[in-house]
Protein backbone atom coordinates (compact mmCIF):
# COMPACT_ATOMS: atom_id res chain seq x y z
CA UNK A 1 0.00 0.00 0.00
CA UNK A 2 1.34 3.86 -0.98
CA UNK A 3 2.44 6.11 2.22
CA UNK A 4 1.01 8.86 2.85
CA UNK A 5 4.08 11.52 2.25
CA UNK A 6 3.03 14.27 4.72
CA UNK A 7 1.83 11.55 7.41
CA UNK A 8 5.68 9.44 6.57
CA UNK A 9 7.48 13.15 7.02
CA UNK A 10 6.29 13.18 10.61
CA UNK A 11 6.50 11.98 14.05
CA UNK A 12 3.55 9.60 14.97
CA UNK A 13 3.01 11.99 17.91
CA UNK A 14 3.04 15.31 15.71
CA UNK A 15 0.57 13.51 13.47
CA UNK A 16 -1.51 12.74 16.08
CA UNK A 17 -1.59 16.36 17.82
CA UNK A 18 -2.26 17.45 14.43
CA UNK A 19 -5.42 15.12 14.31
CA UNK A 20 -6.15 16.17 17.15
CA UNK A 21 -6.08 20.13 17.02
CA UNK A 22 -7.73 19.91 13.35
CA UNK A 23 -10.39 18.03 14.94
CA UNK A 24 -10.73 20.38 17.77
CA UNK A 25 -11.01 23.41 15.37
CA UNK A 26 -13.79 21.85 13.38
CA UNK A 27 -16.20 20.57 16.56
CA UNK A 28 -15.64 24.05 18.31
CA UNK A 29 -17.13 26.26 14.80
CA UNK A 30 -20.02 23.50 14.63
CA UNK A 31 -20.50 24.36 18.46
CA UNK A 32 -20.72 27.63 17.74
CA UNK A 33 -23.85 27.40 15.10
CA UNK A 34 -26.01 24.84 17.18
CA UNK A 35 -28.21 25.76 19.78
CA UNK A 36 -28.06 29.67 19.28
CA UNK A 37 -31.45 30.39 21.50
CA UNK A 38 -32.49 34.10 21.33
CA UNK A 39 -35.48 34.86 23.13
CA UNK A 40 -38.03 37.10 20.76
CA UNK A 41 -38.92 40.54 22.60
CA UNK A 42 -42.33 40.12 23.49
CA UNK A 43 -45.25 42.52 22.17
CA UNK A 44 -46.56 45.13 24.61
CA UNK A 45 -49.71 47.15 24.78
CA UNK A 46 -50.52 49.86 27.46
CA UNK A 47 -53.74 51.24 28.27
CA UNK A 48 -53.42 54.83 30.17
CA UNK A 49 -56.80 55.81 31.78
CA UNK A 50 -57.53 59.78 32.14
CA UNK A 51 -60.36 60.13 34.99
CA UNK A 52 -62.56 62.99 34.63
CA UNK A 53 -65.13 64.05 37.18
CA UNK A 54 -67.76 65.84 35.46
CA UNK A 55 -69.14 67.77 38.47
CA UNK A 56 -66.26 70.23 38.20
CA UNK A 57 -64.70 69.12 34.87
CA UNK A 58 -61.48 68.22 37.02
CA UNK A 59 -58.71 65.53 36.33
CA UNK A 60 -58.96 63.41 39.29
CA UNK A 61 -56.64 60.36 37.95
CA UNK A 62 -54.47 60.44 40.59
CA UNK A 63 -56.74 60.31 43.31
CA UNK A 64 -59.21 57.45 41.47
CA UNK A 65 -59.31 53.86 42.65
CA UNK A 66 -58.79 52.54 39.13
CA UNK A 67 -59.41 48.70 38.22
CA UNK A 68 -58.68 46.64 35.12
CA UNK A 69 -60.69 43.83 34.37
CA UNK A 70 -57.15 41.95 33.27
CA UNK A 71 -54.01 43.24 34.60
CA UNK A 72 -52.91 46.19 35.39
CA UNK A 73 -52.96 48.08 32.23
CA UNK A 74 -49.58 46.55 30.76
CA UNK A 75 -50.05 43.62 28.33
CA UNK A 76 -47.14 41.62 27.09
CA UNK A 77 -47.46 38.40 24.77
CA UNK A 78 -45.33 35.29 24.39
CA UNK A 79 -44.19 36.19 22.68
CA UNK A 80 -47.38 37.52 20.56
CA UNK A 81 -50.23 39.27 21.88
CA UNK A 82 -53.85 38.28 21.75
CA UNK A 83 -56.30 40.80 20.57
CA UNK A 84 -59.09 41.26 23.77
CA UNK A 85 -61.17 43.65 25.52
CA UNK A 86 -60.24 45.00 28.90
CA UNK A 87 -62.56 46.90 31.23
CA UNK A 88 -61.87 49.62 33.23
CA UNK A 89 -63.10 50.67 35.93
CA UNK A 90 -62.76 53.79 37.86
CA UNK A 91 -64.56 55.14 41.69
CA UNK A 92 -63.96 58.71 42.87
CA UNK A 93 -66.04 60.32 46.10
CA UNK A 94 -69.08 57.57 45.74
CA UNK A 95 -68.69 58.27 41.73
CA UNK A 96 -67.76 55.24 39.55
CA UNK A 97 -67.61 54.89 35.64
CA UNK A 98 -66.00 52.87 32.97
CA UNK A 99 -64.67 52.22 29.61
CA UNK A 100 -63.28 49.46 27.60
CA UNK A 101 -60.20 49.33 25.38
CA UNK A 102 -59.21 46.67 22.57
CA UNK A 103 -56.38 45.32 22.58
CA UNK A 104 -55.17 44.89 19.08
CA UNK A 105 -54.09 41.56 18.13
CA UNK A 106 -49.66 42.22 17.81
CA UNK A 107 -46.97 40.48 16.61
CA UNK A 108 -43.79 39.77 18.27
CA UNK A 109 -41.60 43.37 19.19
CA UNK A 110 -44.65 45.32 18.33
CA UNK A 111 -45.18 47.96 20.72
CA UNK A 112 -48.85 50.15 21.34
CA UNK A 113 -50.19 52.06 23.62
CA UNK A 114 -53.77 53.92 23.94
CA UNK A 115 -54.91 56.50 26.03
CA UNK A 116 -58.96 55.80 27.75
CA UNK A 117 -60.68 58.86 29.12
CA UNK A 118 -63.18 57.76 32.06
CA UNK A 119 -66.43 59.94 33.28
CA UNK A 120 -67.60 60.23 36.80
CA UNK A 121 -70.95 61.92 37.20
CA UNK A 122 -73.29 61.88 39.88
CA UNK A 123 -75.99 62.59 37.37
CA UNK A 124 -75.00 61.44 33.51
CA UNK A 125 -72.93 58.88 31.77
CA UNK A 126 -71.85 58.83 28.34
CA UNK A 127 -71.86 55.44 26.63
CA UNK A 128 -70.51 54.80 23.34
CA UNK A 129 -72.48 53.70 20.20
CA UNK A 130 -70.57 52.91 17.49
CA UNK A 131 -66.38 53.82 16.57
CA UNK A 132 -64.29 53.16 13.43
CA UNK A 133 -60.49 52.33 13.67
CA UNK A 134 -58.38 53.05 10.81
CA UNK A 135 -54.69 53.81 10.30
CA UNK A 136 -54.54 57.67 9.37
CA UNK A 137 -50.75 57.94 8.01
CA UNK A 138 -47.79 55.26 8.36
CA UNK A 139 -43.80 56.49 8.25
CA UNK A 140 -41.18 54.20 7.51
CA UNK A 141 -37.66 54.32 8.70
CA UNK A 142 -35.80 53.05 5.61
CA UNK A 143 -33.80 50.19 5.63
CA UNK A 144 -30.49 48.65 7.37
CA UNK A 145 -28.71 45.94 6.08
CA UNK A 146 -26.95 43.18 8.82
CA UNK A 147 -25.35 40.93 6.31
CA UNK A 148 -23.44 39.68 9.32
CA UNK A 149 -23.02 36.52 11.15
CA UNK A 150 -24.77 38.66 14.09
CA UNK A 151 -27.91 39.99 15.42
CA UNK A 152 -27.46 42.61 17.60
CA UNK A 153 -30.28 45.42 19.64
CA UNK A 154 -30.65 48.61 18.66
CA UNK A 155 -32.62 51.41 19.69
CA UNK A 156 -35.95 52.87 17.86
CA UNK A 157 -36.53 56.57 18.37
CA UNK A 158 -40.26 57.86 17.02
CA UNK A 159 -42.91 60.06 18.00
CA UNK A 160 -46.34 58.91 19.19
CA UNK A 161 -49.26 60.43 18.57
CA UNK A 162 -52.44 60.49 21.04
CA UNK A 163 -54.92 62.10 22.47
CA UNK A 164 -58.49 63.06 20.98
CA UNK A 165 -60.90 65.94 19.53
CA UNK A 166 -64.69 66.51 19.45
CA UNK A 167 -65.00 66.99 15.91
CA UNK A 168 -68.91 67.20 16.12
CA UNK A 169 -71.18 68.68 19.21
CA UNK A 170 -75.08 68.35 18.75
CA UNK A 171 -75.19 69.64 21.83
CA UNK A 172 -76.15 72.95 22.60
CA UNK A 173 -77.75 73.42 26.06
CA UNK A 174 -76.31 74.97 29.54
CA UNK A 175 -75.87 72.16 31.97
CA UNK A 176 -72.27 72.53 33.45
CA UNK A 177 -71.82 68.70 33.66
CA UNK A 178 -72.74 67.42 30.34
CA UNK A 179 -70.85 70.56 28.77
CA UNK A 180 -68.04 68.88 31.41
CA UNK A 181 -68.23 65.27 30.11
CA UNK A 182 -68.17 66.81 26.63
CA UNK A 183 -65.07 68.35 26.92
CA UNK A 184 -63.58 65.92 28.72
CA UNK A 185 -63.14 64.33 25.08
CA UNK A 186 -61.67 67.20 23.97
CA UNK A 187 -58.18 67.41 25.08
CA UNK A 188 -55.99 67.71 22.14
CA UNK A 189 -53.84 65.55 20.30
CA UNK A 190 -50.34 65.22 21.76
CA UNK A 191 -46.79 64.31 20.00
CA UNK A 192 -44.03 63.36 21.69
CA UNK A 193 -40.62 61.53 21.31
CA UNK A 194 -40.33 57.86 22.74
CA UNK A 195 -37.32 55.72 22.15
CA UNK A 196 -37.73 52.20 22.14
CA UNK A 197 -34.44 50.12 23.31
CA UNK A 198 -33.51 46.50 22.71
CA UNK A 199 -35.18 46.47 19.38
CA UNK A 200 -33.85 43.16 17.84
CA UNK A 201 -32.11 43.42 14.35
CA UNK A 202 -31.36 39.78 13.06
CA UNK A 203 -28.15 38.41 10.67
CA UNK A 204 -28.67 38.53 7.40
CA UNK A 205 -31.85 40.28 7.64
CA UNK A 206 -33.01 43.76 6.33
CA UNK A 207 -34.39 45.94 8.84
CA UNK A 208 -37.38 48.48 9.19
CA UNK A 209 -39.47 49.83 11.04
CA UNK A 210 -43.11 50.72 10.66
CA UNK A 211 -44.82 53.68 12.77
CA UNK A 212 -49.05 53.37 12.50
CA UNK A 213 -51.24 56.01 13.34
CA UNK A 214 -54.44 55.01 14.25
CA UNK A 215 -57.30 57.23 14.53
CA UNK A 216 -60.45 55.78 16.13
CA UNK A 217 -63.96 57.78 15.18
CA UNK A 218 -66.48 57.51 18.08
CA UNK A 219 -70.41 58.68 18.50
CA UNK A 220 -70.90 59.35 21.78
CA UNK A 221 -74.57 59.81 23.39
CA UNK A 222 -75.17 61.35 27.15
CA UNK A 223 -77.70 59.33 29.24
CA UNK A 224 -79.44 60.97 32.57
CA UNK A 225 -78.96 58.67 35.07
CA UNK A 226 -81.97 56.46 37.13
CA UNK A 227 -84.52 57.22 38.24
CA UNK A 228 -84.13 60.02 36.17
CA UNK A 229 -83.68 58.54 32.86
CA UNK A 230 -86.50 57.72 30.43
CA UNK A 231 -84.30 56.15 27.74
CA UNK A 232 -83.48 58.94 25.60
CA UNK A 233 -80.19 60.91 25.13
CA UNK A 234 -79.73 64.17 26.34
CA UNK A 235 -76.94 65.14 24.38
CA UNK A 236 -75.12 63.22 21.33
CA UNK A 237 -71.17 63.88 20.07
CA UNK A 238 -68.30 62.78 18.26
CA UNK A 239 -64.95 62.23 19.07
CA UNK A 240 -61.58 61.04 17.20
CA UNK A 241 -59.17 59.59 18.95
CA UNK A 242 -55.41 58.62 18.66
CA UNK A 243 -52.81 55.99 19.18
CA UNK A 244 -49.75 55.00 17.82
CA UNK A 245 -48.80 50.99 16.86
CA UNK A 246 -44.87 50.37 16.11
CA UNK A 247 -43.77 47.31 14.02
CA UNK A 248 -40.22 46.40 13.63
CA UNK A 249 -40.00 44.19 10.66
CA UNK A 250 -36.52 41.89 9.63
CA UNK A 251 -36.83 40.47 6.22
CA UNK A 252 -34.68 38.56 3.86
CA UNK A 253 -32.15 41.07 1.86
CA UNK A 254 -33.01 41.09 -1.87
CA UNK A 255 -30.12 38.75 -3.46
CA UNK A 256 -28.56 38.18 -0.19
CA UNK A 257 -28.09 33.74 -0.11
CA UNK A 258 -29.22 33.77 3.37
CA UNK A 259 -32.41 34.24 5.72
CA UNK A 260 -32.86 36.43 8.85
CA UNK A 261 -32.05 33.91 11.44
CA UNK A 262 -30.20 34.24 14.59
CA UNK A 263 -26.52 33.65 13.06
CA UNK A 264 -23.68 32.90 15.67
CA UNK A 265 -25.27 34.69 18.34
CA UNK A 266 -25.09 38.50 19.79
CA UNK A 267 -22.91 41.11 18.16
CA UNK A 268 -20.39 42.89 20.26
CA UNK A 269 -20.88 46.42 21.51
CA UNK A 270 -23.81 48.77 21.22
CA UNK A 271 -25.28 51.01 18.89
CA UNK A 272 -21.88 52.44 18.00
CA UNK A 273 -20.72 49.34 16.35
CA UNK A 274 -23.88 48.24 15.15
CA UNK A 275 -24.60 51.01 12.77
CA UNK A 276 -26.73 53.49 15.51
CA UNK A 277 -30.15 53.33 16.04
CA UNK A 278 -32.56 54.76 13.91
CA UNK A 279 -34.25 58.02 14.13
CA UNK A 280 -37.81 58.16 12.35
CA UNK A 281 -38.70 61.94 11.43
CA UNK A 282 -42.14 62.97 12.48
């Protein structure tokens, strides 16, 4: 049988070593692509109740005993979220009221949040009768490119939107409290910066992020309370309300060979070395 010339050049002991080492190299790189585990970042939804009492038009949030049918008003999935309805329920000085919020069915590392406004009366409630959800405008960040081995976090700077606006009033009598529970829906719509952190960007993936903003039509109609009420509405209105849904997306780079996956596991460093985080203009 022919000798092999490099094995016949060598030291049984050196070849061995060799064997040994080369074998070594190989197991620890196969190591390193089996069993990378990264744990998705879960969706979240938070509902933010606003407590009005209508006797004197004041904000009495702070002071409310506030209760959520579910929870306490922050919803995470596992890592996706559920779409349901959650209660709320509010008592202030012998006063109680309520509202309901839906909790949009998310994906994992969305992120949304929605504002409830809640109306204590001694004499009125306002109940609503019918609402339309619809996404008013959506900005996009533009893409970012990991055609590394290596997901890594980054952060997500936008600017939510919320808040609401009587955009119709049929009502045009003197009582203080329904004028009171009327406004209460009127508060403005607010913008402000929020920066999301440990946004997940996978390897090989292209990156983006979507920013919804929702705007929610509701009729309104003002009840008098028992014994006084004979089933009619004293007043009627309509409100539009806002919130803001974020969805980070990590898709497959056109002509890239691989799929978003999880690669070798976490990229060193921070933002710095991981391209920054990404800023998405209002």
């Amino acid at each position: 049988m022919k000798k092999n010339k490099f094995l016949s050049g060598l030291s049984a002991k050196l070849a061995l070593a060799i064997v040994a080492l080369t074998t070594t190299m190989f197991t620890s790189c196969e190591k390193e692509n089996i069993g990378i585990e990264v744990t998705p970042v879960n969706a979240k939804f938070i509902i933010t109740p606003v407590v009005i009492d209508a006797t004197t038009g004041t904000d009495v949030t702070q002071s409310a005993e506030i209760s959520f049918s579910k929870g306490n008003g922050t919803y995470e999935g596992t890592p996706e979220l559920a779409s349901e309805s959650i209660n709320i329920n509010a008592k202030y000085k012998g006063m109680t009221g309520s509202a309901s919020v839906t909790i949009p069915a998310l994906k994992a590392g969305q992120f949304g949040a929605k504002e409830v406004t809640i109306i204590l009366s001694e004499n009125f409630f306002a109940q609503e009768e019918s609402s339309n959800s619809q996404i008013e405008t959506t900005k996009h960040s533009g893409f970012k490119d990991n055609t590394s081995d290596y997901w890594y976090y980054i952060t997500v700077t936008y600017t939510k939107k919320e808040g609401s606006e009587v955009i119709k009033n049929d009502y045009e009598g003197d009582d203080s409290e329904i004028n009171n529970i009327i406004n209460a829906y009127d508060k403005g719509v607010r913008r402000q910066e929020v920066t999301l952190n440990d946004v997940q960007v996978l390897a090989h993936s292209r990156f983006s992020v979507f920013v919804d903003y929702m705007k929610t039509t509701s009729v309104y109609q003002i009840f008098e309370k028992s014994p006084k009420r004979d089933g009619n509405p004293v007043a009627s209105f309509t409100v539009d309300s806002y919130n803001t849904i974020v969805s980070p997306k990590n898709e497959q780079i056109p002509g890239h060979g691989h799929a978003p996956s999880h690669g070798h596991g976490h990229g060193h460093g921070d933002d710095s070395n991981a391209g920054g985080g990404i800023i998405i203009a209002d």
